[in-house]
N, C-alpha and C. Protein backbone atom coordinates (compact mmCIF):
# COMPACT_ATOMS: atom_id res chain seq x y z
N UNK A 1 -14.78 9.86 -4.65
CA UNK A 1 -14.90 8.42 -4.53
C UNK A 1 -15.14 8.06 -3.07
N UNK A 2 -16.37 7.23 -2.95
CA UNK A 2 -16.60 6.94 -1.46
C UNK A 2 -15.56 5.65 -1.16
N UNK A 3 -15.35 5.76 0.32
CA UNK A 3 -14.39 5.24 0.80
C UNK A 3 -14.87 3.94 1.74
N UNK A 4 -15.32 2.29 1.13
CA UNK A 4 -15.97 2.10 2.31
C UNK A 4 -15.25 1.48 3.52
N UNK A 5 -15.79 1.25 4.97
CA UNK A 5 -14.60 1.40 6.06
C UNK A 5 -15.44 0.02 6.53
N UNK A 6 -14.82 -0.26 7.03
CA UNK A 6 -15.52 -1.28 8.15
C UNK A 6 -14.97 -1.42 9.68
N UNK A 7 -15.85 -1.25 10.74
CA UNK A 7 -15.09 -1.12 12.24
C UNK A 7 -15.49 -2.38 12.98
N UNK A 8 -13.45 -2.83 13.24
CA UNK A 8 -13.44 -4.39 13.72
C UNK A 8 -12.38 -4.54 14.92
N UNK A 9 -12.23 -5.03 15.78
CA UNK A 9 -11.55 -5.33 16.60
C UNK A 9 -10.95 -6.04 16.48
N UNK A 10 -9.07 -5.46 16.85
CA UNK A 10 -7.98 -6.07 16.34
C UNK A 10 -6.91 -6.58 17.50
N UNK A 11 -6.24 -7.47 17.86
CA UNK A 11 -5.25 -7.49 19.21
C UNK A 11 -3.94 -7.18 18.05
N UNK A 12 -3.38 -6.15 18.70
CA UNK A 12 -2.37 -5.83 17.86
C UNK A 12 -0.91 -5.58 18.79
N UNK A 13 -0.08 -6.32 18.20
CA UNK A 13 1.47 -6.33 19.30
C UNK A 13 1.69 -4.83 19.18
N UNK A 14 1.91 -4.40 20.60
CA UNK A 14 2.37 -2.53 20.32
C UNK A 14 3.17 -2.68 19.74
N UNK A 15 4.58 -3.92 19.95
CA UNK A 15 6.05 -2.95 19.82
C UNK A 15 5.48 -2.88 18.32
N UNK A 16 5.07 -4.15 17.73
CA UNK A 16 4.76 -4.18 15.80
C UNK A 16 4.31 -2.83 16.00
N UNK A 17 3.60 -2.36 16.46
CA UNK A 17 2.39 -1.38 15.82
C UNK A 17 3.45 -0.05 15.85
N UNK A 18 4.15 -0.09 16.87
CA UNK A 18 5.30 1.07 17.21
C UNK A 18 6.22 1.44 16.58
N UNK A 19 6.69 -0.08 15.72
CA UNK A 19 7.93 -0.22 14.88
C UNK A 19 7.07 -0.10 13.39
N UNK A 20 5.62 -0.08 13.15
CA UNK A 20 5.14 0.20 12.05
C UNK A 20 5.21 1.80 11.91
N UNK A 21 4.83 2.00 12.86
CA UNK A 21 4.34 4.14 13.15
C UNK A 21 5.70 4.47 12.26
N UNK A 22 6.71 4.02 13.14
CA UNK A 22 7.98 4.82 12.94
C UNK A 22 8.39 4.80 11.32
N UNK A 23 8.56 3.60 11.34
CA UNK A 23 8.93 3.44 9.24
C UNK A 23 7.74 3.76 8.70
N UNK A 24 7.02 3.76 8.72
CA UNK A 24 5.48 4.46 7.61
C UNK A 24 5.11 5.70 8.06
N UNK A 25 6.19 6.24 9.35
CA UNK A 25 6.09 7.76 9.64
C UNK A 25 4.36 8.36 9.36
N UNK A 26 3.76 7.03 10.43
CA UNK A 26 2.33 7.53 10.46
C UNK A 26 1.86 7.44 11.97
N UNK A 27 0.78 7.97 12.22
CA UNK A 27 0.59 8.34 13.69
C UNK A 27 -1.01 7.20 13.98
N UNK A 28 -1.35 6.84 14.75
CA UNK A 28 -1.88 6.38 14.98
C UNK A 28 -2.19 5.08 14.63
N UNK A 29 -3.00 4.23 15.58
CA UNK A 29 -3.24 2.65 14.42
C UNK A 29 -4.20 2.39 13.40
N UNK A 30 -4.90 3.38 13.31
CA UNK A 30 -5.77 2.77 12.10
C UNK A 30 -5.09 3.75 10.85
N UNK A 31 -4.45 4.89 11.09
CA UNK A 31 -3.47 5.11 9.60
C UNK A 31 -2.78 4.16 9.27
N UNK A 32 -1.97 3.64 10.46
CA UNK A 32 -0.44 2.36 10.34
C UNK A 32 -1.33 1.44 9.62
N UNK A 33 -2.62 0.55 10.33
CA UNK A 33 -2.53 -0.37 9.84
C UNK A 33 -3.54 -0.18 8.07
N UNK A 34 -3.75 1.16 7.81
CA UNK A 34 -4.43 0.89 6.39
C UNK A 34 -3.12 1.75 5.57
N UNK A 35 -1.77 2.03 5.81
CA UNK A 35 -0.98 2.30 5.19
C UNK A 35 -0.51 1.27 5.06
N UNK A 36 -0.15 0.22 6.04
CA UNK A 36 0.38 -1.01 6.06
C UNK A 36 -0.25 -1.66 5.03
N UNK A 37 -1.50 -1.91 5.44
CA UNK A 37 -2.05 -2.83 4.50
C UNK A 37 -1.86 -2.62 3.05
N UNK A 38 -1.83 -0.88 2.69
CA UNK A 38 -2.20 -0.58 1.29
C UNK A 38 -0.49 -1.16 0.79
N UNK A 39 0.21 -0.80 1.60
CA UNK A 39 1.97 -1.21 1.28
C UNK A 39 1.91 -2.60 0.89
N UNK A 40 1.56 -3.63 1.72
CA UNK A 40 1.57 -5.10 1.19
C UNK A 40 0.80 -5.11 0.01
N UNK A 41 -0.51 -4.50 -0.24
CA UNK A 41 -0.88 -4.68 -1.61
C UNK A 41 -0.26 -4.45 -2.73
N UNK A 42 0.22 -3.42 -2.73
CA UNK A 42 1.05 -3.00 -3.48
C UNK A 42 2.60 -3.65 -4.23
N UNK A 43 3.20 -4.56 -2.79
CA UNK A 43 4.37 -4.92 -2.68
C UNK A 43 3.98 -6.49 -3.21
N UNK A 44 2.66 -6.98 -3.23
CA UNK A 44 2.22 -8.49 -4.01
C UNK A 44 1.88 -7.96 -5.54
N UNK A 45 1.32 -6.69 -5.87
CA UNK A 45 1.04 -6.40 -7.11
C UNK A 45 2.76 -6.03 -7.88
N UNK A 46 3.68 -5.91 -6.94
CA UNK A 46 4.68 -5.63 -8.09
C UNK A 46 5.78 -6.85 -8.04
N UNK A 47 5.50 -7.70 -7.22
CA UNK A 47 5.95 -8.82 -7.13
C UNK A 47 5.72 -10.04 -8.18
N UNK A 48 4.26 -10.17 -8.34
CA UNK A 48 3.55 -10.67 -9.17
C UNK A 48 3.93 -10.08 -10.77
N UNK A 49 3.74 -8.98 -10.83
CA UNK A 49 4.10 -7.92 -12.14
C UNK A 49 5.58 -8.86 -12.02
N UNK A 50 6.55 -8.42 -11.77
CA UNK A 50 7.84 -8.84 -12.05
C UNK A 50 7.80 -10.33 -11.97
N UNK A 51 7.12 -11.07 -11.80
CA UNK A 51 7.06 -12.87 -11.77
C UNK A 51 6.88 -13.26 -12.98
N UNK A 52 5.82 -12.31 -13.35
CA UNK A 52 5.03 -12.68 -14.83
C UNK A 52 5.62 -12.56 -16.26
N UNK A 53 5.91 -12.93 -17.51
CA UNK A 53 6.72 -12.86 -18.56
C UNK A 53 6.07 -11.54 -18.76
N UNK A 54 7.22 -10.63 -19.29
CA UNK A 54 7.18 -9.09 -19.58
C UNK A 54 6.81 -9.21 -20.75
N UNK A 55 5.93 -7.92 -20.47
CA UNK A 55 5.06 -7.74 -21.69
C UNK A 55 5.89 -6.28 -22.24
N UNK A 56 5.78 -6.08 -23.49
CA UNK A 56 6.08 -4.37 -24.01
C UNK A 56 5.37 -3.60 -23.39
N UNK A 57 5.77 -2.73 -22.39
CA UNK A 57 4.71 -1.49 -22.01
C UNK A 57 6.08 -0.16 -22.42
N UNK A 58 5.23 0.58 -22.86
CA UNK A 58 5.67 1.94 -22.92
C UNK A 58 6.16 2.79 -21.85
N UNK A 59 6.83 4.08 -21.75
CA UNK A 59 7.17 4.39 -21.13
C UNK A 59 5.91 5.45 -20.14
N UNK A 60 4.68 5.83 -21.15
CA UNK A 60 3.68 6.33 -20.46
C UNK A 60 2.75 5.16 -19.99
N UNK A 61 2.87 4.19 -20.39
CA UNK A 61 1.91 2.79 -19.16
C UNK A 61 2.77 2.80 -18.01
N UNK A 62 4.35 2.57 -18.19
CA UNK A 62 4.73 2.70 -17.20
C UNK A 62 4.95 3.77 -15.63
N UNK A 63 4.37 5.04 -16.60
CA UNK A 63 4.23 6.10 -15.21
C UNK A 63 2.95 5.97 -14.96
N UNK A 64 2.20 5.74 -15.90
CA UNK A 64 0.45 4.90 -15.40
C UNK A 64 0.25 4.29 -14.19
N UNK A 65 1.36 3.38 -14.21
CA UNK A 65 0.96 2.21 -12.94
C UNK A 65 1.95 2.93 -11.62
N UNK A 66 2.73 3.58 -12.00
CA UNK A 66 3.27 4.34 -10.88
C UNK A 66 2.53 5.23 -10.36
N UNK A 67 1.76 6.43 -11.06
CA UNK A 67 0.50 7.09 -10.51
C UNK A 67 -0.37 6.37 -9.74
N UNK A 68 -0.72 4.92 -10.05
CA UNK A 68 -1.69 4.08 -9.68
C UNK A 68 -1.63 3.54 -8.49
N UNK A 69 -0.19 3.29 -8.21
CA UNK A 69 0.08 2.02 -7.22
C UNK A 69 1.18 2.88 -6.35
N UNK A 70 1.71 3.96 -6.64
CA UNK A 70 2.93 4.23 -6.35
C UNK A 70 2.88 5.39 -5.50
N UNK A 71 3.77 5.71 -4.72
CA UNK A 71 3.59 7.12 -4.25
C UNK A 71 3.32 8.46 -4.27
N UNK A 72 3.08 8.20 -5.21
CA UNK A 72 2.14 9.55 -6.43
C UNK A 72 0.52 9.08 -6.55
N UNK A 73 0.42 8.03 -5.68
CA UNK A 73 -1.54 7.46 -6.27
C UNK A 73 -2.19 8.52 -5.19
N UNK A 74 -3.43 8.93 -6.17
CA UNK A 74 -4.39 10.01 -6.01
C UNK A 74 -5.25 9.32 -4.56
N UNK A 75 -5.56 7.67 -4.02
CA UNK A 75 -6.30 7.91 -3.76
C UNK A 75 -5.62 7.40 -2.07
N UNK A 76 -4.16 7.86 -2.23
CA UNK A 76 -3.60 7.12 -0.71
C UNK A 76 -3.80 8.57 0.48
């Protein structure tokens, strides 16, 4: 799966960027900030999921969306 990137210029607070490295135990700023980013996506998609009236999902949909979204996703 191609990956597409786009290169943009960012003013970014170190200490944030420093205090991101450390808890996402990632090195540099463009890992931090596309781990970061992929984390907030993630953290509005299960936010939203839990907002919404529950639907019946099974217990294999439910490791579905954990493969998908979760620390097990193929494409982080």
């Amino acid at each position: 799966m191609a990956v597409a990137k786009k290169h943009t210029s960012l003013y970014i607070d170190a200490e944030l960027l420093a205090d991101a490295e450390r808890l996402l135990e990632t090195s540099g700023p463009t890992e931090t900030v596309n781990t970061a980013l992929r984390e907030a996506a993630n953290l509005v998609r299960r936010r939203r999921f839990l907002a919404s009236p529950m639907i019946e999902l099974t217990e294999e949909e439910l490791q579905q969306m954990r493969h998908e979204t979760g620390p097990y996703a193929k494409d982080q």
